[in-house]
PDB file of N, CA and C in Angstrom:
ATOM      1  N   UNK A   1     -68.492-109.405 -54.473  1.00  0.00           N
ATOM      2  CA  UNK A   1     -69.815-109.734 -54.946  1.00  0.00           C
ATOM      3  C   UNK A   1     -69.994-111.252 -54.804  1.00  0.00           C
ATOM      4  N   UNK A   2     -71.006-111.657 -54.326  1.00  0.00           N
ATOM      5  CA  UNK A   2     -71.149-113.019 -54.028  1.00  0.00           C
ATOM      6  C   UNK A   2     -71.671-113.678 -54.984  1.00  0.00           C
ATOM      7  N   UNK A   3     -72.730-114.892 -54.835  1.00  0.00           N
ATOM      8  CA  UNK A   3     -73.039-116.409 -56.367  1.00  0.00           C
ATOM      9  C   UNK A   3     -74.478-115.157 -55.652  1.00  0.00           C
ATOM     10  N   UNK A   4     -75.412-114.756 -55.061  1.00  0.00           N
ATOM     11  CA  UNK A   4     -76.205-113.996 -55.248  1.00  0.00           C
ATOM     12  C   UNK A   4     -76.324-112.866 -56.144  1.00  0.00           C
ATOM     13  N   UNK A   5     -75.429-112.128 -55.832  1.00  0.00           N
ATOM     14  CA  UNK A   5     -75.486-110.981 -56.064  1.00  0.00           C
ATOM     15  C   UNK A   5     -75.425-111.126 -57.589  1.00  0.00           C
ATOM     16  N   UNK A   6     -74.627-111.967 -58.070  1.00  0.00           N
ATOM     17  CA  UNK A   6     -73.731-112.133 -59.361  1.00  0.00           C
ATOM     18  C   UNK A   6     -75.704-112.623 -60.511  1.00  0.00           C
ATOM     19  N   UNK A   7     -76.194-113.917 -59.672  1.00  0.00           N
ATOM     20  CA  UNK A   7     -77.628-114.018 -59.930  1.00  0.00           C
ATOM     21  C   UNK A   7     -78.805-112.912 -60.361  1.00  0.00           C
ATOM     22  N   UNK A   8     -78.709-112.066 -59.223  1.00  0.00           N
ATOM     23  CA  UNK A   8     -79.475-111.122 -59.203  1.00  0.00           C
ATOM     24  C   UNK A   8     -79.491-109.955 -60.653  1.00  0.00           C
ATOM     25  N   UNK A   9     -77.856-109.971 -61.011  1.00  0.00           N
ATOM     26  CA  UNK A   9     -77.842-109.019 -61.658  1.00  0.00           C
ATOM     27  C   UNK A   9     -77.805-109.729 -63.166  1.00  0.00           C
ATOM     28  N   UNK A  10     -77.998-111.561 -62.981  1.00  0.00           N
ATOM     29  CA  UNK A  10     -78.138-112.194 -64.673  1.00  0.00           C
ATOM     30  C   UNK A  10     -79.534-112.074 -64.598  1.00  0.00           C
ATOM     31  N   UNK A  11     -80.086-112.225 -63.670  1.00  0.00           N
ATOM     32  CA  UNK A  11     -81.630-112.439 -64.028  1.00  0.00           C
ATOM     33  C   UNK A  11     -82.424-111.634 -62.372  1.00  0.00           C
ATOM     34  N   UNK A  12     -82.646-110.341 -63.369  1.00  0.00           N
ATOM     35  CA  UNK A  12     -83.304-109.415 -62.439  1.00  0.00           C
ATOM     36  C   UNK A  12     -84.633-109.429 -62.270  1.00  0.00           C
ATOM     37  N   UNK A  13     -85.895-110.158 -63.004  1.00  0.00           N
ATOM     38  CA  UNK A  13     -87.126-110.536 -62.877  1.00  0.00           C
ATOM     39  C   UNK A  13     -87.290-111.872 -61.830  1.00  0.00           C
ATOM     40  N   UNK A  14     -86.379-112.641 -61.572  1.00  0.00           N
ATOM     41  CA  UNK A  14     -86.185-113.752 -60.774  1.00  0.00           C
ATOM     42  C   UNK A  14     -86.558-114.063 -59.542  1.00  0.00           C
ATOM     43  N   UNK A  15     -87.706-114.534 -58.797  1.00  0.00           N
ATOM     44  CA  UNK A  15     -88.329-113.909 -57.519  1.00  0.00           C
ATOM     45  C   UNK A  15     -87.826-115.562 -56.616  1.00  0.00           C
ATOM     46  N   UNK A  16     -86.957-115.089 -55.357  1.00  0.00           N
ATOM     47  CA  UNK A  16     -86.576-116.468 -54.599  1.00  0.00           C
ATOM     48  C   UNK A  16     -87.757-116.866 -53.971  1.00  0.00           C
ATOM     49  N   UNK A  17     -88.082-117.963 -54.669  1.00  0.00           N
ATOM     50  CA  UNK A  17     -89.447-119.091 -53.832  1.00  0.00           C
ATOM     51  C   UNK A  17     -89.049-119.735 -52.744  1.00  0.00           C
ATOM     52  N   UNK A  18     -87.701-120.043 -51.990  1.00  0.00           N
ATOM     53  CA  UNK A  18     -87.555-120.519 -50.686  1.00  0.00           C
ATOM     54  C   UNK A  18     -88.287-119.277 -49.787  1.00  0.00           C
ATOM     55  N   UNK A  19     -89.365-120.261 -48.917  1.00  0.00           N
ATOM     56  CA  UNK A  19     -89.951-119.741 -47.998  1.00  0.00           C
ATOM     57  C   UNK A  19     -89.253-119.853 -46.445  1.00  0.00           C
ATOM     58  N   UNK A  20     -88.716-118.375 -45.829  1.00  0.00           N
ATOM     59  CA  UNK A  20     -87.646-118.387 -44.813  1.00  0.00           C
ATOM     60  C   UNK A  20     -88.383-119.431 -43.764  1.00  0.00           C
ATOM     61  N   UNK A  21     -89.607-119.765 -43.902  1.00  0.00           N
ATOM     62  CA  UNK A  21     -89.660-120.502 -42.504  1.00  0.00           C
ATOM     63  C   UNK A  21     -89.654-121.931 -42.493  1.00  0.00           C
ATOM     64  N   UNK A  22     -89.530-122.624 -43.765  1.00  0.00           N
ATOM     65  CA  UNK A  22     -88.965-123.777 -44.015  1.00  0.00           C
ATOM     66  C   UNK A  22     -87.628-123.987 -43.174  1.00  0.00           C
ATOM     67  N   UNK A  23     -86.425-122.740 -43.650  1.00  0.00           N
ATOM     68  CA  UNK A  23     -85.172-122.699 -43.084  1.00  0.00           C
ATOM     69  C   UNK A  23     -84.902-122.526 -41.782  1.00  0.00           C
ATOM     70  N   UNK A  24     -85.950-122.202 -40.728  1.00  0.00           N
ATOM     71  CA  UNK A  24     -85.772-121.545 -39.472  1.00  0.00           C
ATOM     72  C   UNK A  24     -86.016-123.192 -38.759  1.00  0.00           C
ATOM     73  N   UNK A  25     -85.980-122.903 -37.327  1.00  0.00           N
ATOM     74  CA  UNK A  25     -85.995-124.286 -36.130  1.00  0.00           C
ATOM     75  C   UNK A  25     -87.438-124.671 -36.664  1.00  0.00           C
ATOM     76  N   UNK A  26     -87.120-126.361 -36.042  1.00  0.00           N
ATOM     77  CA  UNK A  26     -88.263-127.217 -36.346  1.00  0.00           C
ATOM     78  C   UNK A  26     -89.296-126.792 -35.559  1.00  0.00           C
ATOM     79  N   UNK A  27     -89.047-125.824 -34.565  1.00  0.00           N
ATOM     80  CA  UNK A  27     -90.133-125.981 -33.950  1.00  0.00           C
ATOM     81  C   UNK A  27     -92.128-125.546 -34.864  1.00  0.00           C
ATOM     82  N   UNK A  28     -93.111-126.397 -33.965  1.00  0.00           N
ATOM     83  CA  UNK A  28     -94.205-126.066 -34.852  1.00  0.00           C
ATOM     84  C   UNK A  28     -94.140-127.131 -36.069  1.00  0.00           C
ATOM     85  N   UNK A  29     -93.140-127.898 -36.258  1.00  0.00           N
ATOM     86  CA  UNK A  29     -93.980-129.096 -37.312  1.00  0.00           C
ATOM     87  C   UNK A  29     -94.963-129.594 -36.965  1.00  0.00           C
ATOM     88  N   UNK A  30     -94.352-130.620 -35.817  1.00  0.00           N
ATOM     89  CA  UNK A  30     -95.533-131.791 -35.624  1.00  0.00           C
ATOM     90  C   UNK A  30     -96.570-130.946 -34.392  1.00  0.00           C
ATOM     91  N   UNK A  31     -97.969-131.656 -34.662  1.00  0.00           N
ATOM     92  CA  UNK A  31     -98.772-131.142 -33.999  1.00  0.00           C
ATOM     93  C   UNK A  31     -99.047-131.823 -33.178  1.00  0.00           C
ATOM     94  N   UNK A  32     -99.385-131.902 -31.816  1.00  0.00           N
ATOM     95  CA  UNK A  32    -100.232-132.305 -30.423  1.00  0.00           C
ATOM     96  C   UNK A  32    -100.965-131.946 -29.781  1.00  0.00           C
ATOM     97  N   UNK A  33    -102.041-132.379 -29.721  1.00  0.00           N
ATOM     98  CA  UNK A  33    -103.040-132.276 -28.754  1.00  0.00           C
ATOM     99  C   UNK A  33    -102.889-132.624 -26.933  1.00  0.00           C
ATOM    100  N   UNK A  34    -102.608-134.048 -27.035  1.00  0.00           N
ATOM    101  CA  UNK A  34    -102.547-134.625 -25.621  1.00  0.00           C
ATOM    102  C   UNK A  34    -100.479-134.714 -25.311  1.00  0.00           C
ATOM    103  N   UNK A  35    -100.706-134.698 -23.963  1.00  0.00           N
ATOM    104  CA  UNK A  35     -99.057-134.809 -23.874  1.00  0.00           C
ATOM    105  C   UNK A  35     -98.748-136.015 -24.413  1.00  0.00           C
ATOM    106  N   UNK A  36     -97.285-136.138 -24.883  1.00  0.00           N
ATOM    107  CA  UNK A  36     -96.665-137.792 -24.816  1.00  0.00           C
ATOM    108  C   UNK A  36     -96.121-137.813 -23.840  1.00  0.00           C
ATOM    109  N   UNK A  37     -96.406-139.387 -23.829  1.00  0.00           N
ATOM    110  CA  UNK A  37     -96.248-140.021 -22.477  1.00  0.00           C
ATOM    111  C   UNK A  37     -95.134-141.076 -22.607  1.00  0.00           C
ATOM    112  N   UNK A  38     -93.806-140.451 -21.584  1.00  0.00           N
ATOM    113  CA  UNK A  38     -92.734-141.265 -21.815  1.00  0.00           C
ATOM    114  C   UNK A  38     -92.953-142.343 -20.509  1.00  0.00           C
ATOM    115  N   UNK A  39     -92.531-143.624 -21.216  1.00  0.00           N
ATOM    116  CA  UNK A  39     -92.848-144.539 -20.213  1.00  0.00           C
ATOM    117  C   UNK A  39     -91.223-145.684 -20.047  1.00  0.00           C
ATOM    118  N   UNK A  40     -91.213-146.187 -18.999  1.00  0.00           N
ATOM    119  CA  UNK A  40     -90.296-147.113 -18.872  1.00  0.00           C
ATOM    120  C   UNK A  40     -90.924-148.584 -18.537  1.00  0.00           C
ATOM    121  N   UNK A  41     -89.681-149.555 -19.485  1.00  0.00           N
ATOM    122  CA  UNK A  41     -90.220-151.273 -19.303  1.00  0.00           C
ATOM    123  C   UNK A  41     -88.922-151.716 -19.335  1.00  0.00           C
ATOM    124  N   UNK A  42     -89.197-153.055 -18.588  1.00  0.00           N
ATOM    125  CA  UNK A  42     -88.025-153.790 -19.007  1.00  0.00           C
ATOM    126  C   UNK A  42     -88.486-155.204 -19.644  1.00  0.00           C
ATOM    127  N   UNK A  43     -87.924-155.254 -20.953  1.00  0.00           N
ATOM    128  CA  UNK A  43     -87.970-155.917 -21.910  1.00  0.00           C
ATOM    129  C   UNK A  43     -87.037-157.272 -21.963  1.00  0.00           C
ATOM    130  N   UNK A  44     -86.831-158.223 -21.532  1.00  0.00           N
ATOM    131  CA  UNK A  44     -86.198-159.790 -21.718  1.00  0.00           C
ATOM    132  C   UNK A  44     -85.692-158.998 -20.737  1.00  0.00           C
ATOM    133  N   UNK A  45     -85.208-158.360 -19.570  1.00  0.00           N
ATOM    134  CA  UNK A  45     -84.130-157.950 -18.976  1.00  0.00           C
ATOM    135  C   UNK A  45     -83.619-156.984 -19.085  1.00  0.00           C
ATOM    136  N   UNK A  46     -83.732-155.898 -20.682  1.00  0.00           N
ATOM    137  CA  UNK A  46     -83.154-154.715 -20.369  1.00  0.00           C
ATOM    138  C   UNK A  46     -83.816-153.709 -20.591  1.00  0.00           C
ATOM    139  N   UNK A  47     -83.514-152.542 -20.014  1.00  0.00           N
ATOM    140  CA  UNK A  47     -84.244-151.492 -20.201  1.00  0.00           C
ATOM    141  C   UNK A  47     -84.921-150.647 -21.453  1.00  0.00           C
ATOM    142  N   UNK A  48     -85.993-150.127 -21.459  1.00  0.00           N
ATOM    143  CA  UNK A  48     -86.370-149.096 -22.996  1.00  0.00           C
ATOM    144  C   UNK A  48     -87.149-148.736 -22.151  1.00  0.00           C
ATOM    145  N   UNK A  49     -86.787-147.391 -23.285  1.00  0.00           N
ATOM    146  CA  UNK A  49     -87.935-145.840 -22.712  1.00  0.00           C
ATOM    147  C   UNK A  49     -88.782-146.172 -24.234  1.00  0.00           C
ATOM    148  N   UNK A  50     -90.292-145.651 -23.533  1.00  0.00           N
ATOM    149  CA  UNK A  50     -91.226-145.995 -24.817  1.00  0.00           C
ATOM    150  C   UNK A  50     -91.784-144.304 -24.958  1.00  0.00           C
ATOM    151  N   UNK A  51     -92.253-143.902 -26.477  1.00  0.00           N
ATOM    152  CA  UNK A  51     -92.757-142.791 -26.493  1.00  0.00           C
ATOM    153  C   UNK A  51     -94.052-142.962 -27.313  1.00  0.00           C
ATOM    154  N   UNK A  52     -95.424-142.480 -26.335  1.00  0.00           N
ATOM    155  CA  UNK A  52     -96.419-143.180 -27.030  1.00  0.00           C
ATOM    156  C   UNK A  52     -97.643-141.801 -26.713  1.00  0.00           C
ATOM    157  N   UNK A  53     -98.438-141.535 -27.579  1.00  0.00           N
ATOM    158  CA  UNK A  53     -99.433-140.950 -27.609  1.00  0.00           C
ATOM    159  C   UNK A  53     -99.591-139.563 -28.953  1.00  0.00           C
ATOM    160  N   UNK A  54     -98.652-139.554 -29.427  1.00  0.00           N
ATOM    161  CA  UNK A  54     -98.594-138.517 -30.469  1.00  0.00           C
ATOM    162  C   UNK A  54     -99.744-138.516 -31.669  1.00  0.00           C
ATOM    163  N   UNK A  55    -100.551-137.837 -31.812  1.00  0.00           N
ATOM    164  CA  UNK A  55    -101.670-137.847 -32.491  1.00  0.00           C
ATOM    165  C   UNK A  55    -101.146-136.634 -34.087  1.00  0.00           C
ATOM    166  N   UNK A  56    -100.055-136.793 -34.381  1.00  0.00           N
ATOM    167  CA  UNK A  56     -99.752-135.608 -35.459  1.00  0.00           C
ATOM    168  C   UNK A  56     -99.177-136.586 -36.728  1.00  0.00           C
ATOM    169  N   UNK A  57     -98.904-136.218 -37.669  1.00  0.00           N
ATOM    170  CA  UNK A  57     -98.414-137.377 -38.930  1.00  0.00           C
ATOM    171  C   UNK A  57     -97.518-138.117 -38.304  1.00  0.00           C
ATOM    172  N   UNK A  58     -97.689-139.750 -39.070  1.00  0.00           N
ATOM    173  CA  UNK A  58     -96.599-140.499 -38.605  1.00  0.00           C
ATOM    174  C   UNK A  58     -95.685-140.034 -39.408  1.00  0.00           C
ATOM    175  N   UNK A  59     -95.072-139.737 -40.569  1.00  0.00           N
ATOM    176  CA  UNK A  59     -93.915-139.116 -40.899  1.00  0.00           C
ATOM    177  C   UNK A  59     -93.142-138.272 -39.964  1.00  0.00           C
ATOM    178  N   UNK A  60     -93.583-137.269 -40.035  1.00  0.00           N
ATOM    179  CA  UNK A  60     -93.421-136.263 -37.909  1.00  0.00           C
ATOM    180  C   UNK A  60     -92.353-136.936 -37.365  1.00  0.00           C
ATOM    181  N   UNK A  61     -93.940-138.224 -36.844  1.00  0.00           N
ATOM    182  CA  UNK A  61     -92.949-139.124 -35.889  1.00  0.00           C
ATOM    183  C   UNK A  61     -91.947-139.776 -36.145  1.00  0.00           C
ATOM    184  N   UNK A  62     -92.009-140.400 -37.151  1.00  0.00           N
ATOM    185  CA  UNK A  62     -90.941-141.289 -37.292  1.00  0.00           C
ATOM    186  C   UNK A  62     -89.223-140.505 -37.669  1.00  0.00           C
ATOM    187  N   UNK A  63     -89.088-138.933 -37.855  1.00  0.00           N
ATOM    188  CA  UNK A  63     -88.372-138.121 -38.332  1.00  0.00           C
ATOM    189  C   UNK A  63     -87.674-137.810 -36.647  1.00  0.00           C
ATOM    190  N   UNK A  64     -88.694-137.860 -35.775  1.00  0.00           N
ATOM    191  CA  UNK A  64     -88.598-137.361 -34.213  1.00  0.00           C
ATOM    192  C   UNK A  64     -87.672-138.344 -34.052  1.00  0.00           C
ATOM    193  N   UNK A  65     -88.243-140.065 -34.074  1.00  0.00           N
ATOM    194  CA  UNK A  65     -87.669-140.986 -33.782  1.00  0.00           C
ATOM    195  C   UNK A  65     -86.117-140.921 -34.217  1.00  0.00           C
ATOM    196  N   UNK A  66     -85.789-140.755 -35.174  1.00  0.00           N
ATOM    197  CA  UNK A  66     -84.897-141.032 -35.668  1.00  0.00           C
ATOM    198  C   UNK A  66     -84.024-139.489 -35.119  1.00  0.00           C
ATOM    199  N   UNK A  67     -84.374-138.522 -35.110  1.00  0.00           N
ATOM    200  CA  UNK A  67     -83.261-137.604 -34.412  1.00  0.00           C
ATOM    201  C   UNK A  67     -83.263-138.041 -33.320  1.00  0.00           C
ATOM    202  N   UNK A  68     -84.420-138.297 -32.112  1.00  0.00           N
ATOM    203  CA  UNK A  68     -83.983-138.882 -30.749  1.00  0.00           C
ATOM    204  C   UNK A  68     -82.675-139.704 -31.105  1.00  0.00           C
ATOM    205  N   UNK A  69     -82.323-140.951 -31.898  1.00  0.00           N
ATOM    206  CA  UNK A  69     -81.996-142.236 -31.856  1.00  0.00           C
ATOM    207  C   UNK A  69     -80.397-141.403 -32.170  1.00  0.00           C
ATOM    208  N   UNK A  70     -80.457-140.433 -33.274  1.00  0.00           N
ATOM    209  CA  UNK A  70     -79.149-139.978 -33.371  1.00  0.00           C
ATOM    210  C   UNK A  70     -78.581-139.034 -32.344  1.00  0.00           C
ATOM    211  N   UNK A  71     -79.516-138.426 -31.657  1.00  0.00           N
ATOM    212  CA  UNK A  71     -78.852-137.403 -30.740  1.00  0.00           C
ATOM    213  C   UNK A  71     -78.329-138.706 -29.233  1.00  0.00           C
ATOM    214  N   UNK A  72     -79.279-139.263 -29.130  1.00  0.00           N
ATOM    215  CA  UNK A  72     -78.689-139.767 -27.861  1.00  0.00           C
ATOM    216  C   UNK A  72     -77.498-141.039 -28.247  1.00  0.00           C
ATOM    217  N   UNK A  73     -77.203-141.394 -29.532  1.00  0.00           N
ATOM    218  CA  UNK A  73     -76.249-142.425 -30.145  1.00  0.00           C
ATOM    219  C   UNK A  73     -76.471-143.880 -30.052  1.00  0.00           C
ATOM    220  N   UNK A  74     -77.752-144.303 -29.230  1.00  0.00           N
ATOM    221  CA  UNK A  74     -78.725-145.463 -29.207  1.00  0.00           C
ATOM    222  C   UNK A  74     -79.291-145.995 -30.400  1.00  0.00           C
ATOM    223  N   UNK A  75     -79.870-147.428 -30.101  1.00  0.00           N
ATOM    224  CA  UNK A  75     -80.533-147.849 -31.245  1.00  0.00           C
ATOM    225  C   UNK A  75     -82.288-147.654 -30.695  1.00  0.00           C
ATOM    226  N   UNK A  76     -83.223-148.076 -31.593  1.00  0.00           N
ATOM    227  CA  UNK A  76     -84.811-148.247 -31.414  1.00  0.00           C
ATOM    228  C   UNK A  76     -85.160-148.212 -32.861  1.00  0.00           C
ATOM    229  N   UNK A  77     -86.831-148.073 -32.348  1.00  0.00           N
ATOM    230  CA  UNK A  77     -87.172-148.203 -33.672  1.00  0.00           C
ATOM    231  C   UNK A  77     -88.461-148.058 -33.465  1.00  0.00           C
ATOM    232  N   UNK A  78     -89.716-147.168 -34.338  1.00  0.00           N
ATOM    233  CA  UNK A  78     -90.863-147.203 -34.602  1.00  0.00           C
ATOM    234  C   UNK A  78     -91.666-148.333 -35.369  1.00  0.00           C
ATOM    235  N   UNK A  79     -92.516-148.508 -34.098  1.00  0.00           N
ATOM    236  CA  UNK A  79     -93.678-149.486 -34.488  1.00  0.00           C
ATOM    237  C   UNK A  79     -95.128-149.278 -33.656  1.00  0.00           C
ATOM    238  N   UNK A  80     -95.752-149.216 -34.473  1.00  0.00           N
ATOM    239  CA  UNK A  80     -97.314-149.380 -33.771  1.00  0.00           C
ATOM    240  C   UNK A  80     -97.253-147.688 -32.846  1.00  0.00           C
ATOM    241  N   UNK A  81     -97.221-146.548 -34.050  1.00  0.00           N
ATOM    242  CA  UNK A  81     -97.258-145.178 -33.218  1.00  0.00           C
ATOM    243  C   UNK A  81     -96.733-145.053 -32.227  1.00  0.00           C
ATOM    244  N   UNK A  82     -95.836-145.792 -31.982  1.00  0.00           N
ATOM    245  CA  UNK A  82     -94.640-146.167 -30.598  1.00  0.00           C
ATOM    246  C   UNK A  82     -93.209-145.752 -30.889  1.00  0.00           C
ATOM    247  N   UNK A  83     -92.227-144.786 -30.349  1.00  0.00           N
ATOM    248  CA  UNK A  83     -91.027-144.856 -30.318  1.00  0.00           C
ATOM    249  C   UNK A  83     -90.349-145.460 -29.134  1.00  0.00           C
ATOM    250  N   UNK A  84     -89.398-146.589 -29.656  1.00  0.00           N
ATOM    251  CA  UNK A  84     -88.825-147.724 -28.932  1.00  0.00           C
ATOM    252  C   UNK A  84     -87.583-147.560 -28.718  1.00  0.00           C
ATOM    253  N   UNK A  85     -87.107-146.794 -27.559  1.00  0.00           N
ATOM    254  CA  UNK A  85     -85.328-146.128 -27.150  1.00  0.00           C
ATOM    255  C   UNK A  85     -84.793-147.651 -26.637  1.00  0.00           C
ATOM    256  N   UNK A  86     -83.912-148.078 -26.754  1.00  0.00           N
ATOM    257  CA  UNK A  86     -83.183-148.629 -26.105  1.00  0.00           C
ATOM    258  C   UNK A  86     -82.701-148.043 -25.064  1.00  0.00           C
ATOM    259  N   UNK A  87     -82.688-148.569 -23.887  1.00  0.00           N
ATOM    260  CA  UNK A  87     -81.880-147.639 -22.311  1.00  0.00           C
ATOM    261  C   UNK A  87     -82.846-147.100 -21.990  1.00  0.00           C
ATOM    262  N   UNK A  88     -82.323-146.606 -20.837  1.00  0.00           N
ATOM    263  CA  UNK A  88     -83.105-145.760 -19.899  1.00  0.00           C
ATOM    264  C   UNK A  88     -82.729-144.273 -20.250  1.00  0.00           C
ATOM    265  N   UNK A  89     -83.516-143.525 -20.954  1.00  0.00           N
ATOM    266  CA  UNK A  89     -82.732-141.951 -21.261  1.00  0.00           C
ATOM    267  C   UNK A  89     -83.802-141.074 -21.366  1.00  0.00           C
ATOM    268  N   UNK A  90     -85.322-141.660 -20.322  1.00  0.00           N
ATOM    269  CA  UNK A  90     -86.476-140.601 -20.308  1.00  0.00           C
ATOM    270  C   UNK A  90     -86.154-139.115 -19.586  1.00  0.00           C
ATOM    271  N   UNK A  91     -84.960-139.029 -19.158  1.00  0.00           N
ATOM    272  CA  UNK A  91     -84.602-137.604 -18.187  1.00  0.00           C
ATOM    273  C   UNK A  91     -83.910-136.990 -19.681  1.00  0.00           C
ATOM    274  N   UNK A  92     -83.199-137.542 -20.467  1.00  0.00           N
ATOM    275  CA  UNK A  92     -82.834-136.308 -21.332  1.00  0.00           C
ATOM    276  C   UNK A  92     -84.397-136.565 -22.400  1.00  0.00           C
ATOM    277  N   UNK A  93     -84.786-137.867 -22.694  1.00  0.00           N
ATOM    278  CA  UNK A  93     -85.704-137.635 -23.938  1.00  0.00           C
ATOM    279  C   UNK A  93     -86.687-136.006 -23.677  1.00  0.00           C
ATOM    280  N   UNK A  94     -87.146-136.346 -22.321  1.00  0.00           N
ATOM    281  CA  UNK A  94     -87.981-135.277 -21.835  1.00  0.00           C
ATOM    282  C   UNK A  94     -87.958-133.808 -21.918  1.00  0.00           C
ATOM    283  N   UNK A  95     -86.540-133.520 -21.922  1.00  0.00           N
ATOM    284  CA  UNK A  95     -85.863-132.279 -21.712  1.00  0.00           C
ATOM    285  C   UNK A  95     -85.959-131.555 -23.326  1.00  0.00           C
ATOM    286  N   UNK A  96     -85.315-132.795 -24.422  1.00  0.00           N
ATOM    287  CA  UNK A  96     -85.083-132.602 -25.584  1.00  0.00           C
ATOM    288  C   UNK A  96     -86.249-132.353 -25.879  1.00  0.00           C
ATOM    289  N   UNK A  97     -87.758-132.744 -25.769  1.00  0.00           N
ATOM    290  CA  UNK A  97     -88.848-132.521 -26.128  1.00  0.00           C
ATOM    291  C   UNK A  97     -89.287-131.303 -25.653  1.00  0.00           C
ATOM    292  N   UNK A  98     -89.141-131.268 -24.856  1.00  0.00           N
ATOM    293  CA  UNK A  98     -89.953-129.804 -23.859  1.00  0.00           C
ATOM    294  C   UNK A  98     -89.106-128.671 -24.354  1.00  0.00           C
ATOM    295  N   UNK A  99     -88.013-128.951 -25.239  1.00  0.00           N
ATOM    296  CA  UNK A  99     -87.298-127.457 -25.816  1.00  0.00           C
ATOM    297  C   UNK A  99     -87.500-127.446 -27.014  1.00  0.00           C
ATOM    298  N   UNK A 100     -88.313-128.852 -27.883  1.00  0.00           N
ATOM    299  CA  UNK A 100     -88.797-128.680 -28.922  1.00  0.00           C
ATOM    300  C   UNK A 100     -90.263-128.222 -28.971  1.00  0.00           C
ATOM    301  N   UNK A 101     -90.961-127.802 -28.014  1.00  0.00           N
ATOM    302  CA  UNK A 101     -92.368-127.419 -27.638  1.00  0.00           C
ATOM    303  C   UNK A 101     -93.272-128.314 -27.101  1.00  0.00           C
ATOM    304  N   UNK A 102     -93.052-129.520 -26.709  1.00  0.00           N
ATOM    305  CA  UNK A 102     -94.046-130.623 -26.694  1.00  0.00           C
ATOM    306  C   UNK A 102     -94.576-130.365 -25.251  1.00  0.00           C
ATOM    307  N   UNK A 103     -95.015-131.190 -24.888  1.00  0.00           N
ATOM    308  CA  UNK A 103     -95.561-131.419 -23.517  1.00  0.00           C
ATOM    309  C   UNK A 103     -95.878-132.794 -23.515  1.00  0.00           C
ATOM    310  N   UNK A 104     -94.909-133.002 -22.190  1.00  0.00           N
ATOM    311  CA  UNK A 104     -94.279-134.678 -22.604  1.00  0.00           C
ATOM    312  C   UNK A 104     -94.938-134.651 -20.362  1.00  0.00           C
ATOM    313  N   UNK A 105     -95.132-135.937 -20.366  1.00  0.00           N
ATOM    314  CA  UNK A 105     -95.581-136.604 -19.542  1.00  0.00           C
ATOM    315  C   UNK A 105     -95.167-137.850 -19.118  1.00  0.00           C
ATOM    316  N   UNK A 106     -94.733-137.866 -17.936  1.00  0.00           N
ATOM    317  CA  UNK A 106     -93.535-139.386 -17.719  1.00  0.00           C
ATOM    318  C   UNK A 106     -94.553-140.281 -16.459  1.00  0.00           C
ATOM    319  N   UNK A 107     -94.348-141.405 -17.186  1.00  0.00           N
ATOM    320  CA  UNK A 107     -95.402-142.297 -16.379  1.00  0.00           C
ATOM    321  C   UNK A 107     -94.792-143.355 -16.012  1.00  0.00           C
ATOM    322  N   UNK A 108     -95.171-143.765 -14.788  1.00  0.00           N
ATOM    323  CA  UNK A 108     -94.186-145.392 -14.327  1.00  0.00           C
ATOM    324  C   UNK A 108     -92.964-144.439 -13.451  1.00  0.00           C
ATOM    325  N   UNK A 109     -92.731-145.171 -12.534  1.00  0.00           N
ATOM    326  CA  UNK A 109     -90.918-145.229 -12.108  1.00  0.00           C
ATOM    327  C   UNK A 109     -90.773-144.101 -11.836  1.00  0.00           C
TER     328      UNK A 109
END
């Protein structure tokens, strides 16, 4: 018998308020209209991929930002509805997006 089961049977009127689709893939948080548009610059000399056009909460974004920044092990940083990659990594950013539902658009280069 499990810490459920054991629950269930102290308090049998008890209705679980976690809603399963909180728990399921992110996909469907953030919302978009227009594609984002991954772009490349070079900045004093070195490279960044920029991610710019997202029209859905900046919270969203800035949550996006920050898993990009941990999945690829880079630094950046959000400013001005802008995500700022350090490096050149628009071939995976792109990929990672397009399996999170987006429709991403690469401009420049």
């Amino acid at each position: 018998m499990d810490l459920q089961d054991q629950l269930k049977n102290l308090f049998p009127d008890h209705v679980n308020e976690t809603p399963e689709e909180e728990t399921s893939t992110e996909k469907g948080i953030w919302l978009q209209e227009e594609p984002i548009l991954c772009k490349y610059e070079k900045r004093k000399g070195k490279p960044i991929t920029i991610l710019d056009g997202y029209t859905g909460a900046t919270e969203d974004f800035k949550a996006l930002a920050k898993e990009l920044k941990t999945k690829l092990s880079v630094g950046g940083s959000f400013k001005d509805d802008k995500i700022i990659i350090q490096g050149d990594y628009r071939d995976k950013i792109m990929q990672m997006l397009k399996e999170k539902g987006f429709n991403v658009k690469r401009v420049g280069g």
